[in-house]
N, C-alpha and C. Protein backbone atom coordinates (compact mmCIF):
# COMPACT_ATOMS: atom_id res chain seq x y z
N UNK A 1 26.65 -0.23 1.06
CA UNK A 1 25.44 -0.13 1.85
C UNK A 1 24.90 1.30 1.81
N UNK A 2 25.84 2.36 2.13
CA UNK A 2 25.49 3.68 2.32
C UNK A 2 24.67 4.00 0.70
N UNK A 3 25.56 3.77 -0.47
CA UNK A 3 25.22 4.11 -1.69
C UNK A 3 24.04 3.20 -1.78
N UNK A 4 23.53 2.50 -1.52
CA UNK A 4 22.16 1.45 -1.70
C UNK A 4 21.51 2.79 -0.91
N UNK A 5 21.60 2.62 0.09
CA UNK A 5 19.93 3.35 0.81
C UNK A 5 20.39 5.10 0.05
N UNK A 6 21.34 5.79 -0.51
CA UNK A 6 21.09 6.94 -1.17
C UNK A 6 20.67 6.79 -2.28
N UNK A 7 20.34 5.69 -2.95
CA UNK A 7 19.98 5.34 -3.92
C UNK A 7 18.15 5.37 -3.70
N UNK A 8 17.68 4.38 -2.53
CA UNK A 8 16.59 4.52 -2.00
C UNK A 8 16.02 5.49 -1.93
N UNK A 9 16.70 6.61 -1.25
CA UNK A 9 16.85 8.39 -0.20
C UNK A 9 16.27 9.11 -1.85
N UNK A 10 16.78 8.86 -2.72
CA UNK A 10 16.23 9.36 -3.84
C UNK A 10 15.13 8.72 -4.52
N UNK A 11 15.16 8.11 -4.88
CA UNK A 11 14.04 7.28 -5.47
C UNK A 11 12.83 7.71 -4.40
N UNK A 12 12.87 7.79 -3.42
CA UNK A 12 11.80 8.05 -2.31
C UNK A 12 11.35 9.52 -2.54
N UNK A 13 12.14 10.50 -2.79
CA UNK A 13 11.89 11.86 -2.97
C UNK A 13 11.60 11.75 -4.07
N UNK A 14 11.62 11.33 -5.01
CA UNK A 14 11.08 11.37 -6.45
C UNK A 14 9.47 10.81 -6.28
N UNK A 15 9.17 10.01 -5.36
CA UNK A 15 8.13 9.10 -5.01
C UNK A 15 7.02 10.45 -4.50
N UNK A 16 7.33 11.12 -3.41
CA UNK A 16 6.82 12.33 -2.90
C UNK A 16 6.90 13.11 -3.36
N UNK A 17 7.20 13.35 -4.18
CA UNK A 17 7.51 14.87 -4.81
C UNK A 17 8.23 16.01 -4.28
N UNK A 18 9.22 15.40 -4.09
CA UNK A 18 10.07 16.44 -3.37
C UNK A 18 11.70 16.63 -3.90
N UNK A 19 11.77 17.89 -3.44
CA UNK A 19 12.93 18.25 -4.79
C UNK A 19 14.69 18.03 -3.76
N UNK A 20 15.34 17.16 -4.16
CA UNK A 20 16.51 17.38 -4.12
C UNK A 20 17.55 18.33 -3.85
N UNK A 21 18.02 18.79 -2.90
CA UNK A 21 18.66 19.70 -2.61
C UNK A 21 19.81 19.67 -3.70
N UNK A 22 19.70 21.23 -4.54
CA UNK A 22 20.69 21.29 -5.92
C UNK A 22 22.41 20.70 -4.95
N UNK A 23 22.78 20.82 -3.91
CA UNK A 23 24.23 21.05 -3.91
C UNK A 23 24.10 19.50 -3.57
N UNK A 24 23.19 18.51 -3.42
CA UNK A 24 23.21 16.69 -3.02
C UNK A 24 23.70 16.66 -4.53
N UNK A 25 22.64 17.05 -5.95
CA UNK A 25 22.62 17.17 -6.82
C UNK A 25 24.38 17.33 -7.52
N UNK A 26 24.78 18.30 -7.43
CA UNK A 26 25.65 18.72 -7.70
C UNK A 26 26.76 17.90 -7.17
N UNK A 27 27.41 17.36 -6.26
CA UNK A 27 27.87 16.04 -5.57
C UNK A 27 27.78 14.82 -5.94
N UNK A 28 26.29 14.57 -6.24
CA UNK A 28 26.23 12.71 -7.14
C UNK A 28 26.61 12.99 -8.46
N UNK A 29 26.97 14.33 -9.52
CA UNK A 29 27.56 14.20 -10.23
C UNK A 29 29.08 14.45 -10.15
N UNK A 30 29.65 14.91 -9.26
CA UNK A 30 30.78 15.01 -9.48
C UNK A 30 31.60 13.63 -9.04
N UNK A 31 30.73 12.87 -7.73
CA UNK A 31 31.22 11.76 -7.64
C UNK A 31 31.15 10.51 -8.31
N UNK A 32 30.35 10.89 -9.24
CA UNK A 32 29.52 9.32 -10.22
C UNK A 32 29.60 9.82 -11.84
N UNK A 33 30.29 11.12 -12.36
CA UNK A 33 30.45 11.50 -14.07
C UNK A 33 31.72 10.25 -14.23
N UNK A 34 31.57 10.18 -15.15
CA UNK A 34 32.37 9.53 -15.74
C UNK A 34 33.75 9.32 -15.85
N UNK A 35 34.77 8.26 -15.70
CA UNK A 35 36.51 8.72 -15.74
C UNK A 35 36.46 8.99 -14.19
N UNK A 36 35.31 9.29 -13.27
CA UNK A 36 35.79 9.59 -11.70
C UNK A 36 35.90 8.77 -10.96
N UNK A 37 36.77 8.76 -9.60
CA UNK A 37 36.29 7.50 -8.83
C UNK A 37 34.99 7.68 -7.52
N UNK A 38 34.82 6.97 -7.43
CA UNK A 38 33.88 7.38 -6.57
C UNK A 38 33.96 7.74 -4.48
N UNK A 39 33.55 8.07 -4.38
CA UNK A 39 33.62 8.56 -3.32
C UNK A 39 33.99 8.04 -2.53
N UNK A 40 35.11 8.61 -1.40
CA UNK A 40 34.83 7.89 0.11
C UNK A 40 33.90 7.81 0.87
N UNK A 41 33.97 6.82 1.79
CA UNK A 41 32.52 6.71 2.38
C UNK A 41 32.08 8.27 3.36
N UNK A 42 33.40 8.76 4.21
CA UNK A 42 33.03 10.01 4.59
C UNK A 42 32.68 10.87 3.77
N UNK A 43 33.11 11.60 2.72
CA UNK A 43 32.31 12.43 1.41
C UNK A 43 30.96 11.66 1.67
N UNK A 44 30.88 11.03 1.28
CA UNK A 44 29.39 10.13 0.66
C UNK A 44 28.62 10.90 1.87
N UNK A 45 28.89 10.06 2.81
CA UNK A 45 27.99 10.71 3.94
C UNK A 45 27.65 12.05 4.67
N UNK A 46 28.95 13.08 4.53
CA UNK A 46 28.90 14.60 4.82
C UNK A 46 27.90 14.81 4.03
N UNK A 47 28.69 14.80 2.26
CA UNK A 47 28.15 15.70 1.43
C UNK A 47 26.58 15.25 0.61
N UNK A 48 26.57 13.79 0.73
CA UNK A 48 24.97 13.34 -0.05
C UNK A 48 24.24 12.62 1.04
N UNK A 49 24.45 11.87 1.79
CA UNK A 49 23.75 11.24 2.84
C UNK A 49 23.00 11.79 3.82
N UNK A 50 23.75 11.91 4.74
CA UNK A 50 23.35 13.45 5.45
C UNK A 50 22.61 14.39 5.34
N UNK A 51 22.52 14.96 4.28
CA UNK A 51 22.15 16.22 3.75
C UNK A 51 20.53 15.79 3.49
N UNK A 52 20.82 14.25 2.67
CA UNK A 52 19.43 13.61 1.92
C UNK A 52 18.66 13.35 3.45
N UNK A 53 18.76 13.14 4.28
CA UNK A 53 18.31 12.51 5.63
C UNK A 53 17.55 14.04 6.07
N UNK A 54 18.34 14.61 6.39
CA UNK A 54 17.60 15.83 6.66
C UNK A 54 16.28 16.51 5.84
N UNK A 55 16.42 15.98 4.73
CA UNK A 55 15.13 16.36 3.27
C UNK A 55 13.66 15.85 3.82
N UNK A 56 14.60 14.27 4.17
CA UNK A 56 13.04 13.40 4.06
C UNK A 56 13.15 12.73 5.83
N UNK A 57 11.32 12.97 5.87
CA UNK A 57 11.49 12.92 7.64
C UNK A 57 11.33 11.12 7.78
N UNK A 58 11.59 10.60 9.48
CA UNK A 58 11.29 9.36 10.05
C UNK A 58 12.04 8.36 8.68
N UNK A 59 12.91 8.14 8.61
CA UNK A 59 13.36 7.28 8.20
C UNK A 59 14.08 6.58 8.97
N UNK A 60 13.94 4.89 8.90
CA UNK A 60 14.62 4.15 9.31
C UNK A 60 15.54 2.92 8.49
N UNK A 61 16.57 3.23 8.79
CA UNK A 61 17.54 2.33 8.07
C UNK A 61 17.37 0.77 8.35
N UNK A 62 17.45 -0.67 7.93
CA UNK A 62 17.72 -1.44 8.53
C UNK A 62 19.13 -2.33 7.92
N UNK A 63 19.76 -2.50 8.91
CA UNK A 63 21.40 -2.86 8.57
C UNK A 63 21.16 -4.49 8.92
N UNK A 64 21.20 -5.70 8.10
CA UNK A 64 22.06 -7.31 8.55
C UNK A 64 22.80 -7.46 7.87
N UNK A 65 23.27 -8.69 8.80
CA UNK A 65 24.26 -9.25 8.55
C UNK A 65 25.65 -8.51 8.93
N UNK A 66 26.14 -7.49 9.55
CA UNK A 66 27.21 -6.82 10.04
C UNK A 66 28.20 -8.38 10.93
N UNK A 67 28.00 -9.39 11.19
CA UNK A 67 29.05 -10.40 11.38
C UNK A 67 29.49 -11.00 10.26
N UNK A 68 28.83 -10.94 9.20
CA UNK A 68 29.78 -11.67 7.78
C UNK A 68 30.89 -10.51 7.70
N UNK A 69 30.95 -9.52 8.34
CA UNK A 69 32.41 -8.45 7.64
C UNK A 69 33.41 -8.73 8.89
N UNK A 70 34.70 -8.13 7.86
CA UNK A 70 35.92 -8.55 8.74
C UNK A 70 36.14 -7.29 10.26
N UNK A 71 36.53 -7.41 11.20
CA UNK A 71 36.17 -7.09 12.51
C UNK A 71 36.30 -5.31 11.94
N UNK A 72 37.46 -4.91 11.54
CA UNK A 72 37.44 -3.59 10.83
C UNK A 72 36.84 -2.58 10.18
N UNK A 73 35.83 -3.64 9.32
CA UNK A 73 34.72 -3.52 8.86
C UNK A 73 33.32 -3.22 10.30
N UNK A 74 33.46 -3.99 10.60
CA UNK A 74 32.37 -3.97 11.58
C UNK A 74 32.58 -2.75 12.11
N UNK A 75 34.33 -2.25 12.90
CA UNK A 75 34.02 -1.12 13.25
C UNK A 75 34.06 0.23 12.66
N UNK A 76 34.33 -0.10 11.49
CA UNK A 76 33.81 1.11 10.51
C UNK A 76 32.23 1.50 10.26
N UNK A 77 31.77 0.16 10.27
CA UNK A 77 30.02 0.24 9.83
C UNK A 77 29.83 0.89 11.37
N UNK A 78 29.85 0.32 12.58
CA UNK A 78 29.24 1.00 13.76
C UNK A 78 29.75 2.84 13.49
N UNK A 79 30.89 2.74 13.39
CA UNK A 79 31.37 4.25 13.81
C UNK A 79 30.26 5.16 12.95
N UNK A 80 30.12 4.96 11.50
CA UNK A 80 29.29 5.51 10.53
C UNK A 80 27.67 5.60 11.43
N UNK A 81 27.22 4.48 11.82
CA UNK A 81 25.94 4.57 12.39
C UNK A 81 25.90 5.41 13.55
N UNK A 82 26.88 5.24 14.07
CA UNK A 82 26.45 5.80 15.43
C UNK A 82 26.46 7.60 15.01
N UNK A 83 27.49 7.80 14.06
CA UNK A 83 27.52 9.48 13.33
C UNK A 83 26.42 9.70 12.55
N UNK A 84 25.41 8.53 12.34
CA UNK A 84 24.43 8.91 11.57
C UNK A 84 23.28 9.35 12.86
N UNK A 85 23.39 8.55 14.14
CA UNK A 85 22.66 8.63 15.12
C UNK A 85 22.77 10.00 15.55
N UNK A 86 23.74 10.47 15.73
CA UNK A 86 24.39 11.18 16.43
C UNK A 86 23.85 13.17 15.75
N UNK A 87 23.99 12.94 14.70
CA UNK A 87 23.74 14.10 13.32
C UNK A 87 22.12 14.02 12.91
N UNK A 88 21.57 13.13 12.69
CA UNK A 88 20.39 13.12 12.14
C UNK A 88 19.15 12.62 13.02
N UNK A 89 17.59 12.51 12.52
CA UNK A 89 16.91 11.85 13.24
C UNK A 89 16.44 10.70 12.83
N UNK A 90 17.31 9.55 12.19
CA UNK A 90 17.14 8.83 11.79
C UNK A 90 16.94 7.64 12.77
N UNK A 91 16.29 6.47 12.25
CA UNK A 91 16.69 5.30 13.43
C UNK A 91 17.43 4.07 12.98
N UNK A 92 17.58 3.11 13.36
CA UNK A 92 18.38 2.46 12.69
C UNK A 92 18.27 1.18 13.66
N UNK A 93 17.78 0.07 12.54
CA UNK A 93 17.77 -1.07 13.47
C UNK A 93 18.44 -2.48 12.57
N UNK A 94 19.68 -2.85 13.77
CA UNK A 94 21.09 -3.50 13.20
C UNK A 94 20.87 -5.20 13.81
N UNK A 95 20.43 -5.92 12.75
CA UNK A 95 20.17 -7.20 13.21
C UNK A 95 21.52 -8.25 12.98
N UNK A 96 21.73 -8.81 13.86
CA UNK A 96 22.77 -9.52 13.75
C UNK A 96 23.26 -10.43 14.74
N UNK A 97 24.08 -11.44 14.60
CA UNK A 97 23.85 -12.39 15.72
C UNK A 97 25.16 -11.58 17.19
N UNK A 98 24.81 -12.38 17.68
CA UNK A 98 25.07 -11.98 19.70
C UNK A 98 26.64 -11.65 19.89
N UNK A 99 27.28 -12.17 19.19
CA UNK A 99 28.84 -11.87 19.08
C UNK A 99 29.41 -10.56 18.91
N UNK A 100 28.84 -9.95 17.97
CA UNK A 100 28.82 -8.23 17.92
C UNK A 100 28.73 -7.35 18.63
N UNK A 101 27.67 -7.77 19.50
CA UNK A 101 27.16 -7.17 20.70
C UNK A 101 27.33 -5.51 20.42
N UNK A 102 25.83 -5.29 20.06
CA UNK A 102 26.02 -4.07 19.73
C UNK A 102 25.21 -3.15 20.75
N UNK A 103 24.78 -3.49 21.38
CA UNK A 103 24.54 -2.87 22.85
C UNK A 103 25.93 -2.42 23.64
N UNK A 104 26.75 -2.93 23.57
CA UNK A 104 28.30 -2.56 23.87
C UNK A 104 28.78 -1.22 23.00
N UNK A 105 28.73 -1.46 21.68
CA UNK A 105 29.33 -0.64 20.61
C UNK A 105 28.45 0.55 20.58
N UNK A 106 27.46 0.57 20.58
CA UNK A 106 26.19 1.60 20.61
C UNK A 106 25.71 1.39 21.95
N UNK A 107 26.16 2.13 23.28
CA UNK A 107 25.34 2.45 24.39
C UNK A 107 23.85 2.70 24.68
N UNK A 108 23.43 3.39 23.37
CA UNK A 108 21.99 3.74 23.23
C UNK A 108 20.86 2.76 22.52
N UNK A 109 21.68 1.81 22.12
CA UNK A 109 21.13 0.82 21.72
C UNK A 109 19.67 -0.40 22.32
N UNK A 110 18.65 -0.49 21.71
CA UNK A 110 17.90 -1.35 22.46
C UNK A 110 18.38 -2.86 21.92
N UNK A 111 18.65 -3.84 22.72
CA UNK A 111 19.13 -5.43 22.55
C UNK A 111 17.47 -6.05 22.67
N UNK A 112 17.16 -6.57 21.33
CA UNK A 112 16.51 -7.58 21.01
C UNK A 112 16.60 -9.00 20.97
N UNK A 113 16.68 -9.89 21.83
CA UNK A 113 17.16 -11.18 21.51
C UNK A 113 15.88 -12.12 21.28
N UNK A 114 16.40 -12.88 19.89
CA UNK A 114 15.37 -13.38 19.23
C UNK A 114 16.39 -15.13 19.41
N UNK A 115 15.66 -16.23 19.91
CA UNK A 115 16.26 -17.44 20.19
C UNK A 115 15.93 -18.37 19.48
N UNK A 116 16.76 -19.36 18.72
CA UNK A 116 16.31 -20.17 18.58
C UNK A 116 14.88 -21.10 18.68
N UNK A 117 14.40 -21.05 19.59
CA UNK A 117 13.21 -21.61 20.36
C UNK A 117 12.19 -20.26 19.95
N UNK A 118 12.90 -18.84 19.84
CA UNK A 118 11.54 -18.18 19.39
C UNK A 118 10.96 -18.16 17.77
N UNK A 119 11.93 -18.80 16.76
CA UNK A 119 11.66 -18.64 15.51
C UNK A 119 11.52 -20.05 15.36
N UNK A 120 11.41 -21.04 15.82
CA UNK A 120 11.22 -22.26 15.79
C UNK A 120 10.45 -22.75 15.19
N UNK A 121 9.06 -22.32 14.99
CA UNK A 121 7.75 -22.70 14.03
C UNK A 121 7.87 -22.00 13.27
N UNK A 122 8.47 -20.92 13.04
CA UNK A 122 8.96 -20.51 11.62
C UNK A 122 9.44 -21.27 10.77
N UNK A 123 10.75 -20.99 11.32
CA UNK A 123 11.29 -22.26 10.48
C UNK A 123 11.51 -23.66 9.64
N UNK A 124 10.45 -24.32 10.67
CA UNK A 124 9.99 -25.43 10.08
C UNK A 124 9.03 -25.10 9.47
N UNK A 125 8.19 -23.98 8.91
CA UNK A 125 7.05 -23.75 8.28
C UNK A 125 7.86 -23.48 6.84
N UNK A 126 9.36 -22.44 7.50
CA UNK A 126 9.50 -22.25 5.68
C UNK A 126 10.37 -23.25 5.10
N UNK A 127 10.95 -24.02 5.79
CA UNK A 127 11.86 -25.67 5.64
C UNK A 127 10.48 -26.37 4.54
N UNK A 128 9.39 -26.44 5.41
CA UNK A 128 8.72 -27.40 4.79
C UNK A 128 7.79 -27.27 3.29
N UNK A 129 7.76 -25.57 3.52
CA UNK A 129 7.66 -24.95 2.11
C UNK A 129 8.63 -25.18 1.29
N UNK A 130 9.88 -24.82 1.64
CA UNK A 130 10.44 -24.88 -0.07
C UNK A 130 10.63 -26.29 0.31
N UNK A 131 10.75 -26.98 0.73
CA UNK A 131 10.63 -28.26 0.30
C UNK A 131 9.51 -28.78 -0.42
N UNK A 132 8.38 -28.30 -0.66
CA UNK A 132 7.04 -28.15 -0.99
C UNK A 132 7.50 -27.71 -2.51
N UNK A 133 7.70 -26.53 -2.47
CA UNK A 133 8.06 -25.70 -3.91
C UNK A 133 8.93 -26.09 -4.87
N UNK A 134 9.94 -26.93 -4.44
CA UNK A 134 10.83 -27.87 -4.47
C UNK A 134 10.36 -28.94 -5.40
N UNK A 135 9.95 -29.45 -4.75
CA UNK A 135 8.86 -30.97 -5.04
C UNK A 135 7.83 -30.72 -6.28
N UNK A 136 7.51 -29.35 -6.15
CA UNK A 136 6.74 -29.44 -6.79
C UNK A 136 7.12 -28.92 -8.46
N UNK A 137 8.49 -28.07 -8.68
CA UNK A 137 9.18 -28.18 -9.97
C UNK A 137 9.68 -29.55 -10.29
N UNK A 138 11.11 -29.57 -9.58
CA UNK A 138 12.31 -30.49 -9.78
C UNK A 138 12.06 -31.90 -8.84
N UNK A 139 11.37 -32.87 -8.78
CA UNK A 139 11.35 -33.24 -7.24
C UNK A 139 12.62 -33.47 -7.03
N UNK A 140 12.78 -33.57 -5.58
CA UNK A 140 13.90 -34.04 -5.13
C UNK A 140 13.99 -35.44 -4.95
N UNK A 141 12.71 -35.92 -4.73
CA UNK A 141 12.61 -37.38 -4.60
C UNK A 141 11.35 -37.81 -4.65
N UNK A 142 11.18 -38.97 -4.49
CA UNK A 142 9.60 -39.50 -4.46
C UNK A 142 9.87 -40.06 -3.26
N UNK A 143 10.58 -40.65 -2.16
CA UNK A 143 10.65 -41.38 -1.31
C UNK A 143 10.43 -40.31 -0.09
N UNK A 144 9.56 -40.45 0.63
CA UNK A 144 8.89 -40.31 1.20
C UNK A 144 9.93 -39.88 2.77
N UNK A 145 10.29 -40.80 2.83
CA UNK A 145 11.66 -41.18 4.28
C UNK A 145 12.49 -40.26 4.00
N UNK A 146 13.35 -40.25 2.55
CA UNK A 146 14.44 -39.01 2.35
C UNK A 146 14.15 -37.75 2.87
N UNK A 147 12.59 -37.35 1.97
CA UNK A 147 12.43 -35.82 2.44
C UNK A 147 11.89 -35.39 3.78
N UNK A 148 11.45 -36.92 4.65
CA UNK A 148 11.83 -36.27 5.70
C UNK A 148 13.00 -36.06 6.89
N UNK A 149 13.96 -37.13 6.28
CA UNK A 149 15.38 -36.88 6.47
C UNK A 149 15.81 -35.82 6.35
N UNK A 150 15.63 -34.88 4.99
CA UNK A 150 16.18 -33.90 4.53
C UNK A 150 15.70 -32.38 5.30
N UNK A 151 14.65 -32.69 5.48
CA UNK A 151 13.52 -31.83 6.61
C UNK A 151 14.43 -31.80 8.20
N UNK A 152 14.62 -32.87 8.71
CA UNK A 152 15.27 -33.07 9.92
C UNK A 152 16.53 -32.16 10.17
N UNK A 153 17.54 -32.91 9.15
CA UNK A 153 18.74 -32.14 8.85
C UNK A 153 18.43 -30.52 8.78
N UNK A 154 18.00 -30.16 8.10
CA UNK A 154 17.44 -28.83 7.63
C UNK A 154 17.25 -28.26 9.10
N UNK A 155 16.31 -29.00 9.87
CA UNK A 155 15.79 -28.39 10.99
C UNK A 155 16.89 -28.16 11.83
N UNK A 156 17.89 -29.22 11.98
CA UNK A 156 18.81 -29.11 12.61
C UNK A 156 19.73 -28.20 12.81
N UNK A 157 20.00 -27.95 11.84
CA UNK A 157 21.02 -26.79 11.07
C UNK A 157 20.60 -25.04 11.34
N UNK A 158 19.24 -25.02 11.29
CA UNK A 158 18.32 -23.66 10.92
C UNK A 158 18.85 -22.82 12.06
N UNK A 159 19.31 -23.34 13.56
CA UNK A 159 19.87 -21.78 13.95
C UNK A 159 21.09 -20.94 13.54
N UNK A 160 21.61 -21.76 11.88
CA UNK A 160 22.82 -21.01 11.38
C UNK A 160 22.17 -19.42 10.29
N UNK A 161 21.15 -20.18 10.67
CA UNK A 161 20.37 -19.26 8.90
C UNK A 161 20.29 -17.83 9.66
């Protein structure tokens, strides 16, 4: 994750025209030449992350899915964010379902709760699209009753997505 958005963090300064601090420079090669291994995530973040954050202003990270990782994980990813909170002026907004509870883990945290019932016409809007898009390569069927069987089910299911 970290190496994705320093990947971004650059590509973005290349976008603006803005020059790379030589010693970030000097760091993504020693951690990424060849025959090396690559970095721990603390290196990563002291010596290139960090440093890149401070270059380029108002950036905001956005982190999902933090409940597909194993609980260890999770509290490795918070500890990192909250040191990114903590060091930089970055913001950072961590979507993920209610179990995490990251209003707990991050005190400073604002809790957004988005319900079932509030994405509701969403959902069935984009259910009924790719079922649409669907239909309209490969059909799935010609029968009329199936796909809206298949629609139902679908609907049913959608507060897993």
């Amino acid at each position: 994750m970290f190496e994705s958005y320093t990947k971004q963090l650059l590509c973005h300064l290349e976008s603006i025209g803005k020059e790379c601090p030589p010693t970030v420079v000097t760091r993504i090669f020693d951690f990424y030449r060849p025959k090396s291994r690559p970095p721990n995530l603390q290196k990563l973040l002291n010596e290139v992350f960090i440093p890149l954050l401070k270059v380029v202003d108002e950036v905001t990270l956005f982190v999902d899915g933090v409940e597909e990782c194993e609980e260890q994980e999770v509290q490795d990813i918070i500890k990192h964010l909250k040191k990114l909170l903590d060091t930089s002026s970055c913001q950072i907004f961590i979507s993920c379902r209610e179990e995490i509870d990251i209003s707990q883990r991050i005190p400073s945290a604002i809790n957004i709760r988005i319900t079932p019932e509030d994405t509701k016409e969403d959902m069935e809007r984009f259910i009924d699209n790719l079922i649409e898009d669907m239909q309209s390569g490969r059909p799935i069927s010609d029968n009329q009753s199936t796909l809206e069987y298949i629609k139902q089910e679908l609907r049913k299911n959608a507060h897993r997505m």
